[in-house]
Protein backbone atom coordinates (compact mmCIF):
# COMPACT_ATOMS: atom_id res chain seq x y z
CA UNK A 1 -26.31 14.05 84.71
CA UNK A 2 -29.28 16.53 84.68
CA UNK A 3 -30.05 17.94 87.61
CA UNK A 4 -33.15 17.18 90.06
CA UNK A 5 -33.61 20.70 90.44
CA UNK A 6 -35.32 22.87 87.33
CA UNK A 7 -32.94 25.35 86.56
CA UNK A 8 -34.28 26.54 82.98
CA UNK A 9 -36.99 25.42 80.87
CA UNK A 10 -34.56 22.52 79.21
CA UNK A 11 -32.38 20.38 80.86
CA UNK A 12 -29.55 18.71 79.02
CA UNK A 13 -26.93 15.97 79.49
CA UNK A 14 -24.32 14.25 77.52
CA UNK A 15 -23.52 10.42 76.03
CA UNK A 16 -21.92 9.43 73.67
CA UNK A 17 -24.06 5.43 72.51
CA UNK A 18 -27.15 5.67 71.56
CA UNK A 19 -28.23 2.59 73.97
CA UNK A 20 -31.78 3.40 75.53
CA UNK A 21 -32.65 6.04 72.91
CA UNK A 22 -35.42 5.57 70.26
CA UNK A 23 -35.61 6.80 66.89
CA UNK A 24 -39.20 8.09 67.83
CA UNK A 25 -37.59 10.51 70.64
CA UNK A 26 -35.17 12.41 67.95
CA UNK A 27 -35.91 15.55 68.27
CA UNK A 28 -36.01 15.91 64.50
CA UNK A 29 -38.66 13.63 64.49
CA UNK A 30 -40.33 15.64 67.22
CA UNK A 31 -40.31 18.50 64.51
CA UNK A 32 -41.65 16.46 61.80
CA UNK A 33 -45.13 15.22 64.09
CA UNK A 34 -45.76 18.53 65.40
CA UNK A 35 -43.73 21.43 64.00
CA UNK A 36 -45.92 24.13 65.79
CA UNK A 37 -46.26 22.61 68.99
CA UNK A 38 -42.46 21.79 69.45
CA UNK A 39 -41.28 25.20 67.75
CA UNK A 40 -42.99 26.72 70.10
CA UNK A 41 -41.77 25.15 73.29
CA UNK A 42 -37.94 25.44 71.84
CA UNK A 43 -38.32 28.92 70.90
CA UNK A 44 -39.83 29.55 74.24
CA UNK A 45 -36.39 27.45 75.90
CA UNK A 46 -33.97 29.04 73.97
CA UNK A 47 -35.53 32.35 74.79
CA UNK A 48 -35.24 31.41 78.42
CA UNK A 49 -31.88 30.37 78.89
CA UNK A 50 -30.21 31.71 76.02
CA UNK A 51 -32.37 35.36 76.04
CA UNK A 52 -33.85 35.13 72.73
CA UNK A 53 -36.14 37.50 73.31
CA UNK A 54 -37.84 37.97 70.74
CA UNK A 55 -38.23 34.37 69.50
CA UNK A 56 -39.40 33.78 73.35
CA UNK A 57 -42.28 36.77 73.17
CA UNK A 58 -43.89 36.10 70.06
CA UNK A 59 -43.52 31.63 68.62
CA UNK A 60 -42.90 30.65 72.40
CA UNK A 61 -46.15 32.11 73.53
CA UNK A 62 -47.80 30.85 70.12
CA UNK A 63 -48.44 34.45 68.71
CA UNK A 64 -47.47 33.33 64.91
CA UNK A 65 -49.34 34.09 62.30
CA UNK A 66 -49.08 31.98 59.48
CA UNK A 67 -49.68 33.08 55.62
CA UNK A 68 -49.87 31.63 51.78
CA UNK A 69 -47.63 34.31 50.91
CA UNK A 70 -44.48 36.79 51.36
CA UNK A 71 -45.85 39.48 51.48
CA UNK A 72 -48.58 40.47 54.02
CA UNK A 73 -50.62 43.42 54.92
CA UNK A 74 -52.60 44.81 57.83
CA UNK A 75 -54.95 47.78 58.82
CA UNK A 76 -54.24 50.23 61.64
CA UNK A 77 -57.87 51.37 62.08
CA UNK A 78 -58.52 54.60 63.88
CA UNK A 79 -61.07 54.78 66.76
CA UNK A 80 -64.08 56.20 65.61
CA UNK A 81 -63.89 58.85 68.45
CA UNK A 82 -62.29 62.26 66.75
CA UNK A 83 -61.69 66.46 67.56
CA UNK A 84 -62.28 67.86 63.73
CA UNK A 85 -60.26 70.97 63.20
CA UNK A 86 -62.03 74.28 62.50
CA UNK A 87 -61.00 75.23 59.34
CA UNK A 88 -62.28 78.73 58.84
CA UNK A 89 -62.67 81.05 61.92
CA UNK A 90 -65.84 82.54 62.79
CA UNK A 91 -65.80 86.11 64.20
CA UNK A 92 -68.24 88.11 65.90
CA UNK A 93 -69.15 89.00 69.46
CA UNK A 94 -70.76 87.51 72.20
CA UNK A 95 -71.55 84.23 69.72
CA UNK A 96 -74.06 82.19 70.82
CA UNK A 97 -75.45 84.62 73.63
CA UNK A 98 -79.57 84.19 74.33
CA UNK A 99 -79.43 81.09 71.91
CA UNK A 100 -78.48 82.64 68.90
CA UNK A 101 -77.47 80.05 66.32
CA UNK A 102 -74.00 80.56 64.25
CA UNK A 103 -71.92 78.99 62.08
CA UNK A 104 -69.34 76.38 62.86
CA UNK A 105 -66.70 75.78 59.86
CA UNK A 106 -64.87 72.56 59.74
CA UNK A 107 -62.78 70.42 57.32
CA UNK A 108 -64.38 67.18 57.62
CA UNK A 109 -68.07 66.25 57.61
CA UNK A 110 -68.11 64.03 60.57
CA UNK A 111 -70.98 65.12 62.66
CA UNK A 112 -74.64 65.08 62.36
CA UNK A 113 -78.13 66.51 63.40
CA UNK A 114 -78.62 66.32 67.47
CA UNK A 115 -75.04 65.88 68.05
CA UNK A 116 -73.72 67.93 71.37
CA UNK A 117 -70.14 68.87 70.60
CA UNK A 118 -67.05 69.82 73.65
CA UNK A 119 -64.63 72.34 72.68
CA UNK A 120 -60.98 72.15 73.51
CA UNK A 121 -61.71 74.00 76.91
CA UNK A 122 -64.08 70.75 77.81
CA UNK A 123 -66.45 72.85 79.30
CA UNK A 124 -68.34 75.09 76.54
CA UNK A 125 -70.86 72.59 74.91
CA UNK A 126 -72.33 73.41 71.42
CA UNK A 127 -75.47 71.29 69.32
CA UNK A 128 -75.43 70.81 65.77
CA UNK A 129 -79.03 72.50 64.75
CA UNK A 130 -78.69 71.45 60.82
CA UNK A 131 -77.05 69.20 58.44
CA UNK A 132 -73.82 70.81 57.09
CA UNK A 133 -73.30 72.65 53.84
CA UNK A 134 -70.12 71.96 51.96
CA UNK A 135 -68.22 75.47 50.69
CA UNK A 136 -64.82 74.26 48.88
CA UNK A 137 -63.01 71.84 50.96
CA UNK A 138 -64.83 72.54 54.27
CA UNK A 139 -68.58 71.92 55.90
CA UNK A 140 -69.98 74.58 57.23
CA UNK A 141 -72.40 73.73 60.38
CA UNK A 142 -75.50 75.78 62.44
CA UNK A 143 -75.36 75.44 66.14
CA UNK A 144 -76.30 76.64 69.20
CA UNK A 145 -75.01 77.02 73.10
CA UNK A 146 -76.15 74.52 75.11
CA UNK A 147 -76.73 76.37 78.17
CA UNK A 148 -79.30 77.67 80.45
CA UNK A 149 -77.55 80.79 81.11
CA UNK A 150 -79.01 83.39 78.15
CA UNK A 151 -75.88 85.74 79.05
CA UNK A 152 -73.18 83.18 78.55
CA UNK A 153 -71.12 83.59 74.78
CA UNK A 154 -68.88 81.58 73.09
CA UNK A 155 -65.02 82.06 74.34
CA UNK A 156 -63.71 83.37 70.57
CA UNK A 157 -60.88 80.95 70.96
CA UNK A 158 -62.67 77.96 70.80
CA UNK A 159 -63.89 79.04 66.95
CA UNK A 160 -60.25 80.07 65.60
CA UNK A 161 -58.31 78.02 62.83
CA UNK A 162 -56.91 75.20 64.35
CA UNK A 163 -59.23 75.07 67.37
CA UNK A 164 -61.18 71.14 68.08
CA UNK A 165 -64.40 69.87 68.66
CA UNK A 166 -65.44 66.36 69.58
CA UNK A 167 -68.69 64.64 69.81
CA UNK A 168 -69.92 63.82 73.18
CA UNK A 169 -73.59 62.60 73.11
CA UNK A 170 -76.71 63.11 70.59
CA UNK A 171 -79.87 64.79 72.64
CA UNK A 172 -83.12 65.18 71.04
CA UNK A 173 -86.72 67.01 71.98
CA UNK A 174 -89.98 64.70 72.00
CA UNK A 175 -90.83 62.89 69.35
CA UNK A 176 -87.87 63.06 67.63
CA UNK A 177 -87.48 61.56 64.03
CA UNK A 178 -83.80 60.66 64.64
CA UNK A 179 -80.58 60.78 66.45
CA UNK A 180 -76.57 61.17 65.63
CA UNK A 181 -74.76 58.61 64.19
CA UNK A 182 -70.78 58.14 64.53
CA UNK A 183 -68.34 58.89 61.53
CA UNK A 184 -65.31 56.00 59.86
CA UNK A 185 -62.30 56.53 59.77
CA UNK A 186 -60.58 55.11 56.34
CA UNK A 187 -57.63 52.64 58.24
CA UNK A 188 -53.95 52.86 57.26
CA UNK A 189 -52.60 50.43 55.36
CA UNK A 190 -49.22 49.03 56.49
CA UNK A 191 -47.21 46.18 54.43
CA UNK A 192 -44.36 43.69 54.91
CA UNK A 193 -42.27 40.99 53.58
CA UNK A 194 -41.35 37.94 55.22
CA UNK A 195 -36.93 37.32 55.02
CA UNK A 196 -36.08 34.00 53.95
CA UNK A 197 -33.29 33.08 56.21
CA UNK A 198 -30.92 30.20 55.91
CA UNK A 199 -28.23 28.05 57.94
CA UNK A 200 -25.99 25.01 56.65
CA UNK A 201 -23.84 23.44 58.90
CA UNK A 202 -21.49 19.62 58.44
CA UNK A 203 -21.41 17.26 60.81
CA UNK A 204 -18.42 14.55 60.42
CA UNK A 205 -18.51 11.50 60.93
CA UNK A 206 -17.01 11.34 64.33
CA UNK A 207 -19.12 14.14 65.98
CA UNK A 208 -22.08 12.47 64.49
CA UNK A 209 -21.49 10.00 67.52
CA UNK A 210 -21.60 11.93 70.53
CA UNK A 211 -25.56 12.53 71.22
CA UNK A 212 -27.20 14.69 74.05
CA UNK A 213 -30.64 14.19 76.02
CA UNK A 214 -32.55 17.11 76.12
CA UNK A 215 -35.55 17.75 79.00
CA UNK A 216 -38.26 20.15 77.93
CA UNK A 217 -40.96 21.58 79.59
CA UNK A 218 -43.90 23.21 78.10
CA UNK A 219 -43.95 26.72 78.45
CA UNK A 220 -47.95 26.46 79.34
CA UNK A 221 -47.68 23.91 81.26
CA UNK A 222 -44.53 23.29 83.55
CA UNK A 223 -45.39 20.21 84.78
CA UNK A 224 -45.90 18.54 81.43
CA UNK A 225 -42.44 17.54 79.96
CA UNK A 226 -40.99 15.35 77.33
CA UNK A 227 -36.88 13.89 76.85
CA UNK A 228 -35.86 14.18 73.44
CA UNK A 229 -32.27 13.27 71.88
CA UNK A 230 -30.37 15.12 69.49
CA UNK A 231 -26.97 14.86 68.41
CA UNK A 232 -24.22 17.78 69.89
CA UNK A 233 -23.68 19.35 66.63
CA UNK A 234 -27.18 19.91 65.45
CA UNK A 235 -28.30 21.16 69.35
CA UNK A 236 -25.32 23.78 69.05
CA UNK A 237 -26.23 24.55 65.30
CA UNK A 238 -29.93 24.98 66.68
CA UNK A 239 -28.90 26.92 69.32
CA UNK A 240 -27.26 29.77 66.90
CA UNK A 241 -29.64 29.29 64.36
CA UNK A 242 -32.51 30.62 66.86
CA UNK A 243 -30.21 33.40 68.02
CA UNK A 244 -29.81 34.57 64.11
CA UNK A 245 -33.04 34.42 63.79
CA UNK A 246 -33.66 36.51 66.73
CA UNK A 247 -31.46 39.00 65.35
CA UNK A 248 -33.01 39.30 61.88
CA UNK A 249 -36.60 40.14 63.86
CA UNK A 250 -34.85 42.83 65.33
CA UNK A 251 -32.49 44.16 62.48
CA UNK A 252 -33.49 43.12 59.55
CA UNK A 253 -34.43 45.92 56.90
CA UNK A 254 -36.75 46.27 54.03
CA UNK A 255 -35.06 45.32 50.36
CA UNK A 256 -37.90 46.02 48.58
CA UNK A 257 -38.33 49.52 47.55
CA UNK A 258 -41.34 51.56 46.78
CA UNK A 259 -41.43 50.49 43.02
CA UNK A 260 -41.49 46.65 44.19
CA UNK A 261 -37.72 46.77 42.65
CA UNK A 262 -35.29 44.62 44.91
CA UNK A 263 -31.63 45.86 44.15
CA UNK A 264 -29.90 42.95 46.42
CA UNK A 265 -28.89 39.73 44.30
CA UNK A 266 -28.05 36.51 45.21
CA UNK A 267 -25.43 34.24 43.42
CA UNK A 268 -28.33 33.09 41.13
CA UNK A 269 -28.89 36.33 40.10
CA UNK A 270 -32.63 36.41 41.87
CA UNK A 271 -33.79 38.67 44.23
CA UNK A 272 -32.64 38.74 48.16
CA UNK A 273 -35.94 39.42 50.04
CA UNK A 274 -35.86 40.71 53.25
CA UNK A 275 -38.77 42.33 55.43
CA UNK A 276 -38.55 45.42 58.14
CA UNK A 277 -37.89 44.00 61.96
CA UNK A 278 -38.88 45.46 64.73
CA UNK A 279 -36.62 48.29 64.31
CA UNK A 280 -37.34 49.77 61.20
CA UNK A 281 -40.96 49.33 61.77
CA UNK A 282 -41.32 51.49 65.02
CA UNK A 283 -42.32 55.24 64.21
CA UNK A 284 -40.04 57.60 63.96
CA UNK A 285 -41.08 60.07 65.98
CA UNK A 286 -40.72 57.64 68.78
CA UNK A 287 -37.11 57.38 68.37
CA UNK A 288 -35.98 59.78 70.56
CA UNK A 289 -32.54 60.39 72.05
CA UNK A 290 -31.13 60.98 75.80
CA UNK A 291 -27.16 61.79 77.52
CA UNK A 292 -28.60 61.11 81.16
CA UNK A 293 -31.99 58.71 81.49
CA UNK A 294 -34.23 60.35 83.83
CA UNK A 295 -37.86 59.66 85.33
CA UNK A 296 -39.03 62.20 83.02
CA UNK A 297 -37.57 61.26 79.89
CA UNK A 298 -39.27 58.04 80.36
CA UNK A 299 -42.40 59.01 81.88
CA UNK A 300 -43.25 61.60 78.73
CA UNK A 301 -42.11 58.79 76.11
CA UNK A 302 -44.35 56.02 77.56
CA UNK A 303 -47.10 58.52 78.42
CA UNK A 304 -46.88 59.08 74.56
CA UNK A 305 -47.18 55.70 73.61
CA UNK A 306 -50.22 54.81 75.57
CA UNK A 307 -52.39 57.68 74.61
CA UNK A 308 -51.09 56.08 70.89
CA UNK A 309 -52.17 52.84 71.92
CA UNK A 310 -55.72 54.23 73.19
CA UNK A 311 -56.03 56.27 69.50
CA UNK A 312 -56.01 52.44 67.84
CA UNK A 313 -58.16 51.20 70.45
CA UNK A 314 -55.69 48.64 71.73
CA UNK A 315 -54.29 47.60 75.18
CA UNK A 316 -50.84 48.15 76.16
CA UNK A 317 -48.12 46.06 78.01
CA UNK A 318 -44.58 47.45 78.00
CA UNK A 319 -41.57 45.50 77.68
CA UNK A 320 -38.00 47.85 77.47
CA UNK A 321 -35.07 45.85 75.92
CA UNK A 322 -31.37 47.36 77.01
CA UNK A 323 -28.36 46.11 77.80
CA UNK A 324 -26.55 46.26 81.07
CA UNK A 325 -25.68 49.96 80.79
CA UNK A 326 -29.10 50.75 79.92
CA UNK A 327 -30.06 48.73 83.11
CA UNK A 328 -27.84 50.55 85.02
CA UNK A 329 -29.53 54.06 83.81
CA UNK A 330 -32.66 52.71 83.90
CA UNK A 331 -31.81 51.84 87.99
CA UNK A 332 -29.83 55.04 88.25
CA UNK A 333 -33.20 57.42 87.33
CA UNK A 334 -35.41 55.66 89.46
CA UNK A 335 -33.44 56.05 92.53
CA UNK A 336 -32.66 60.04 91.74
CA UNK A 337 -36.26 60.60 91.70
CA UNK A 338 -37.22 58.71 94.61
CA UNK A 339 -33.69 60.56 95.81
CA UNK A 340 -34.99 64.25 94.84
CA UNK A 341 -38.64 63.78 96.03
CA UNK A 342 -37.66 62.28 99.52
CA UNK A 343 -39.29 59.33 98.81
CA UNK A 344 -38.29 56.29 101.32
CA UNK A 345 -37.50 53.40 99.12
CA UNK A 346 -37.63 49.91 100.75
CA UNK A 347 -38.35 46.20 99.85
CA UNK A 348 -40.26 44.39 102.97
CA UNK A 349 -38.10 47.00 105.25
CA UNK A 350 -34.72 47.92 103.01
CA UNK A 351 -32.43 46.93 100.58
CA UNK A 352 -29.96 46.60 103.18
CA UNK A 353 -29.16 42.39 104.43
CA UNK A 354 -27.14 40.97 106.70
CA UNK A 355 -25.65 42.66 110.31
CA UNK A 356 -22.87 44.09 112.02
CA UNK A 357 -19.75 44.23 109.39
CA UNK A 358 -21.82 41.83 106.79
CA UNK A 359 -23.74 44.47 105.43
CA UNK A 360 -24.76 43.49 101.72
CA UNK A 361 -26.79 46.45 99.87
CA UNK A 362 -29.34 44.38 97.27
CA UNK A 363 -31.59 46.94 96.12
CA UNK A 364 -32.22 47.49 92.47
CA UNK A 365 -35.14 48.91 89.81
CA UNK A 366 -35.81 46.35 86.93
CA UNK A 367 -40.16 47.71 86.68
CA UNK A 368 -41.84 51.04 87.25
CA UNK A 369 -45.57 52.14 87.87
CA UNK A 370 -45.79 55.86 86.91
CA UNK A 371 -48.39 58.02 88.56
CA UNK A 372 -50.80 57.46 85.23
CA UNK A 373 -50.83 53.74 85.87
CA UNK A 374 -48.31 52.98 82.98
CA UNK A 375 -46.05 50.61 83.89
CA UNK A 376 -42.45 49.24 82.05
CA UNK A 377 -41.03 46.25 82.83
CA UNK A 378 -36.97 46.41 81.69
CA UNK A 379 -35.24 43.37 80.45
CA UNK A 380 -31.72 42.97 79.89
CA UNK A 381 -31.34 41.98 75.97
CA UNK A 382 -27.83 40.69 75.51
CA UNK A 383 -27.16 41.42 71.43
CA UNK A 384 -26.82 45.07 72.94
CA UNK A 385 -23.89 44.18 74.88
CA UNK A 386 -22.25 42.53 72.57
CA UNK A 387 -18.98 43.73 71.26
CA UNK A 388 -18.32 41.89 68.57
CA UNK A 389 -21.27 43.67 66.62
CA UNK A 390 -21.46 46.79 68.66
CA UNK A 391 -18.34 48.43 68.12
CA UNK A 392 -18.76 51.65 68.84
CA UNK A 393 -17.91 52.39 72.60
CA UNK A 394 -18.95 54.50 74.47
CA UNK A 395 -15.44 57.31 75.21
CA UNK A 396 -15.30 57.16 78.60
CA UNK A 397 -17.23 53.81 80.15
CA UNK A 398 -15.59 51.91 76.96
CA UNK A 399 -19.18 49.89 77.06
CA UNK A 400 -21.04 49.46 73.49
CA UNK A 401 -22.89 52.56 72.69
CA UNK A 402 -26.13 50.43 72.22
CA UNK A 403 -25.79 48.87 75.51
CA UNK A 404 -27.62 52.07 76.67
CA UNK A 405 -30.47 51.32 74.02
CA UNK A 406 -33.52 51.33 75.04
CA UNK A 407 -36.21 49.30 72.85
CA UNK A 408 -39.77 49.33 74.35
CA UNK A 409 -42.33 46.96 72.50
CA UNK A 410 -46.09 46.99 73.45
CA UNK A 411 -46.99 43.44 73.76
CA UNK A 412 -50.23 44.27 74.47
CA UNK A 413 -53.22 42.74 72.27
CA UNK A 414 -56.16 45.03 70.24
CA UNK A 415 -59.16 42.33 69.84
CA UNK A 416 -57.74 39.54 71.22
CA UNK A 417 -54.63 39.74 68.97
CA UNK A 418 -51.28 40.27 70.07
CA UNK A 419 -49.54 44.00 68.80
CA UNK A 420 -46.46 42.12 68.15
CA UNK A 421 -46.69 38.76 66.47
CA UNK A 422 -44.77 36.23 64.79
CA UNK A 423 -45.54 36.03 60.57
CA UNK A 424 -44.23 32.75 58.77
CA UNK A 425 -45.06 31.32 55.35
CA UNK A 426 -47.29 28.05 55.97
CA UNK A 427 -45.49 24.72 56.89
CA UNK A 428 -41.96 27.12 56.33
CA UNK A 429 -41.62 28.52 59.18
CA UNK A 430 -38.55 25.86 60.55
CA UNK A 431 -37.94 23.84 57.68
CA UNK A 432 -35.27 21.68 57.93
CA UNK A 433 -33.24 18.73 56.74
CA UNK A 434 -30.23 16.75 56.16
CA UNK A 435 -28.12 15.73 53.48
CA UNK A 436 -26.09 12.15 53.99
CA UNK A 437 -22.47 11.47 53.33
CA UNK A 438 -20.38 8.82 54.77
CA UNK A 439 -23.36 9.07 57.74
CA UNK A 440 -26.95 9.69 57.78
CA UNK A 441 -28.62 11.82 60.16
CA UNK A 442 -29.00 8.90 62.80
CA UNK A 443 -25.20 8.25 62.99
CA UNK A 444 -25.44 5.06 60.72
CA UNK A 445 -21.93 4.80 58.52
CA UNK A 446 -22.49 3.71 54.76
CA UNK A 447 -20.20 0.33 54.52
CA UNK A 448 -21.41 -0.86 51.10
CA UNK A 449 -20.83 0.50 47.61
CA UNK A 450 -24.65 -0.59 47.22
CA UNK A 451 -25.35 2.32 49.86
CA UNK A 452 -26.73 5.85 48.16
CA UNK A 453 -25.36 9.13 49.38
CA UNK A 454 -26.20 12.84 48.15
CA UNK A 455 -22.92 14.17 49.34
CA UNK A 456 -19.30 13.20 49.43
CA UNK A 457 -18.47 14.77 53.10
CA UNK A 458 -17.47 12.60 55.83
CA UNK A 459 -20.03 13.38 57.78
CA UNK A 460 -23.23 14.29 56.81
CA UNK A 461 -25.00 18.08 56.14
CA UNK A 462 -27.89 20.02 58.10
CA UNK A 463 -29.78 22.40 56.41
CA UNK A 464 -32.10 25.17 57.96
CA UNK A 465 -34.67 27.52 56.80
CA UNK A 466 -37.38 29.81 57.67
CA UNK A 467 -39.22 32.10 55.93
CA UNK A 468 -40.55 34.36 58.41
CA UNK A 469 -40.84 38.11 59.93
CA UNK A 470 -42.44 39.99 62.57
CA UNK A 471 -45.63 41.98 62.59
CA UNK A 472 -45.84 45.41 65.05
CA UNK A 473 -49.74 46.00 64.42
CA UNK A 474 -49.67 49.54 65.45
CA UNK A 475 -45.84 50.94 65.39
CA UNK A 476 -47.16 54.00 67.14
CA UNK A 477 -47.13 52.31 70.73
CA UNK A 478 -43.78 51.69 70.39
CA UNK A 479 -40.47 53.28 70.87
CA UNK A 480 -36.80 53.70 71.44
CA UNK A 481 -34.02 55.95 73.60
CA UNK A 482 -30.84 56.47 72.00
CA UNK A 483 -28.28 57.45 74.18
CA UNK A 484 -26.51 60.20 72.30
CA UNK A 485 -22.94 61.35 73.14
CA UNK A 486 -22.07 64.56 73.87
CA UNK A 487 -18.89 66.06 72.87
């Protein structure tokens, strides 16, 4: 029997009649009078108990998106906020002394009349006098010092190749005819593909018989809950089926080349779509590589991706995915710094329970605030311990190599949109259905030659699909540490 006590979002207990259980209550049915509500609550359950992360962050929390197509597309859009490079160096002397205007070369045309520009220093302020004139691929622009001291110059550095400027305010005399505007940014373009994914598994006759009851809670509201039935065999199938698809968020790679040319084939000779997971989409230059994690390592990395989350103008919320050696480095850095900087580390007192001879040391780092304010929470993500598809070990721990992985997503949200979301192709993204043989999906056995069947199995077929993929809205904010092994 189910316990009193909630353990996990779903509770579950056997029997093996289906006395006291409705058709109405299948949780097939469930599926078929609200697909979006239910998927959402089961991907949220198996996430929870069975640490499907992924599924959990994105459909269980209702960030899906759902399209009329395969393919999709989305804009990273710069801020509008940019330091223009000077493109062609300005010599001289004491430049700008007493007010004298000079020239000011850069490759884009982004500022205008009135604006007050910061040089890389952030102390020497300049003002744009006229509109630029364009001489081959750059804009050259008048200015002037904005300063009160007639003696002061312009520090030569600040007007070498290379050197920034940035727009910090527009100021304007009396009667003024106008003021600065802001320059656009054209957006990158990024594209995807959603992977059609499928799962077929028989049921015979005899397992068709023994039925569970399933207790679910929804994931925004704990209190609210619901007892659904299923049958053993299609729970277990579900189970594995969310885990796969879990797996093909995270793994799955692009097929489609840059040519739109798909080189994978199925049996029927058409083409095997799949889309970029989380993975492949991340930048590349966040991929970076460690043999000992340190405070550090992962201070500069996430310091990284928040100043790339600020460029896009979104928020930022840190989630690092590892497996149990990762946790254990993760826990292992933290305590050297706090170690090396004499810092007293304690939770309401110490880490240290109990008394006398029953001393029990509890103390461990799964979330850490760095001195910017960044914070990263760590969660243990179990297909990186698992040997049967990591088998590469580590030479002297013997652990999986990518147990020391560490994946961290930004599930923070730009304009009220999650960075991370859930794509699926309208009304496909769990499709699913069953094919009868001797049984039907309800456990009914045909006992008539006048009864209709699609299959001969004694038993009866389940069929899964999706047609889905995952969306990282601005890959720069995320990132990965690769342990790397030495030797």
């Amino acid at each position: 029997m189910a316990t009193k006590t909630q353990v996990s979002p779903l509770q579950v207990k056997q029997q093996r009649d289906f006395k006291g259980l409705s058709e109405t209550n299948n949780i097939a049915k469930a599926f078929l009078k609200a697909p979006e509500k239910v998927g959402a609550i089961m991907a949220y359950a198996f996430g929870y108990k069975h640490d499907n992360v992924i599924n959990m962050l994105t459909g269980g929390l209702k960030n899906t998106e759902y399209i009329n197509g395969s393919e999709y597309e989305w804009d990273l859009h710069a801020q509008s906020d940019k330091a223009i490079e000077v493109s062609v160096a300005t010599s001289g002397t004491q430049i700008g002394m007493g007010g004298t205007p000079f020239q000011l070369t850069l490759g884009v045309k982004w500022f205008d009349v009135t604006d007050v520009l910061v040089g890389d220093d952030g102390e020497t302020y300049i003002r744009i006098m006229h509109e630029p004139i364009q001489r081959g691929n750059s804009y050259v622009y008048t200015a002037q010092l904005v300063s009160a001291n007639r003696e002061e110059s312009i520090d030569p550095a600040l007007l070498q190749v290379g050197a920034r400027w940035s727009k910090e305010w527009s100021s304007v005399e009396e009667n003024s005819v106008k003021g600065g505007a802001h320059g656009f940014s054209t957006p990158y373009k990024l594209r995807n593909v959603l992977s059609t994914l499928r799962k077929t598994v028989k049921v015979s006759r005899e397992a068709a018989k023994v039925v569970m009851v399933i207790e679910m809670f929804d994931p925004e509201d704990p209190a609210k809950k619901t007892k659904l039935w299923s049958k053993l065999e299609e729970w277990t199938a579900m189970a594995k089926w969310y885990r796969e698809l879990d797996a093909s968020y995270l793994y799955s790679t692009m097929t489609k080349g840059d040519d739109n040319t798909i080189a994978l084939t199925g049996e029927n000779g058409r083409a095997v779509v799949q889309g970029a997971g989380m993975r492949e989409q991340i930048a590349p230059a966040n991929k970076r590589f460690y043999t000992r994690l340190t405070y550090e390592i992962l201070d500069e990395l996430l310091l990284d991706l928040s100043y790339a989350a600020n460029k896009w103008g979104g928020e930022y919320n840190f989630l690092g995915l590892t497996g149990m050696m990762g946790m254990n480095e993760f826990d292992s850095a933290i305590k050297a710094y706090a170690k090396g900087n004499n810092i007293t580390v304690t939770d309401n007192g110490t880490f240290i329970n109990g008394s006398g001879s029953e001393l029990e040391f509890t103390g461990y780092f799964r979330k850490i605030t760095f001195m910017n304010n960044i914070s990263l929470t760590m969660k243990r993500f179990p297909p990186y311990d698992d040997v049967t598809r990591n088998r590469k070990l580590h030479p002297i721990s013997q652990k999986p190599i990518e147990s020391y992985r560490i994946t961290i997503l930004n599930f923070g949200q730009k304009d009220g949109e999650a960075n991370i979301c859930k794509m699926a192709l309208k009304d496909s993204e769990m499709s699913m259905w069953t094919v009868a043989g001797s049984t039907d999906s309800t456990g009914g056995v045909a006992n008539s030659l006048n009864v209709n069947r699609a299959s001969g199995v004694d038993g009866y077929e389940m069929h899964f699909l999706s047609q889905s993929g995952i969306r990282i809205k601005n890959p720069l904010s995320c990132g990965e540490l690769i342990y790397k092994v030495v030797g």
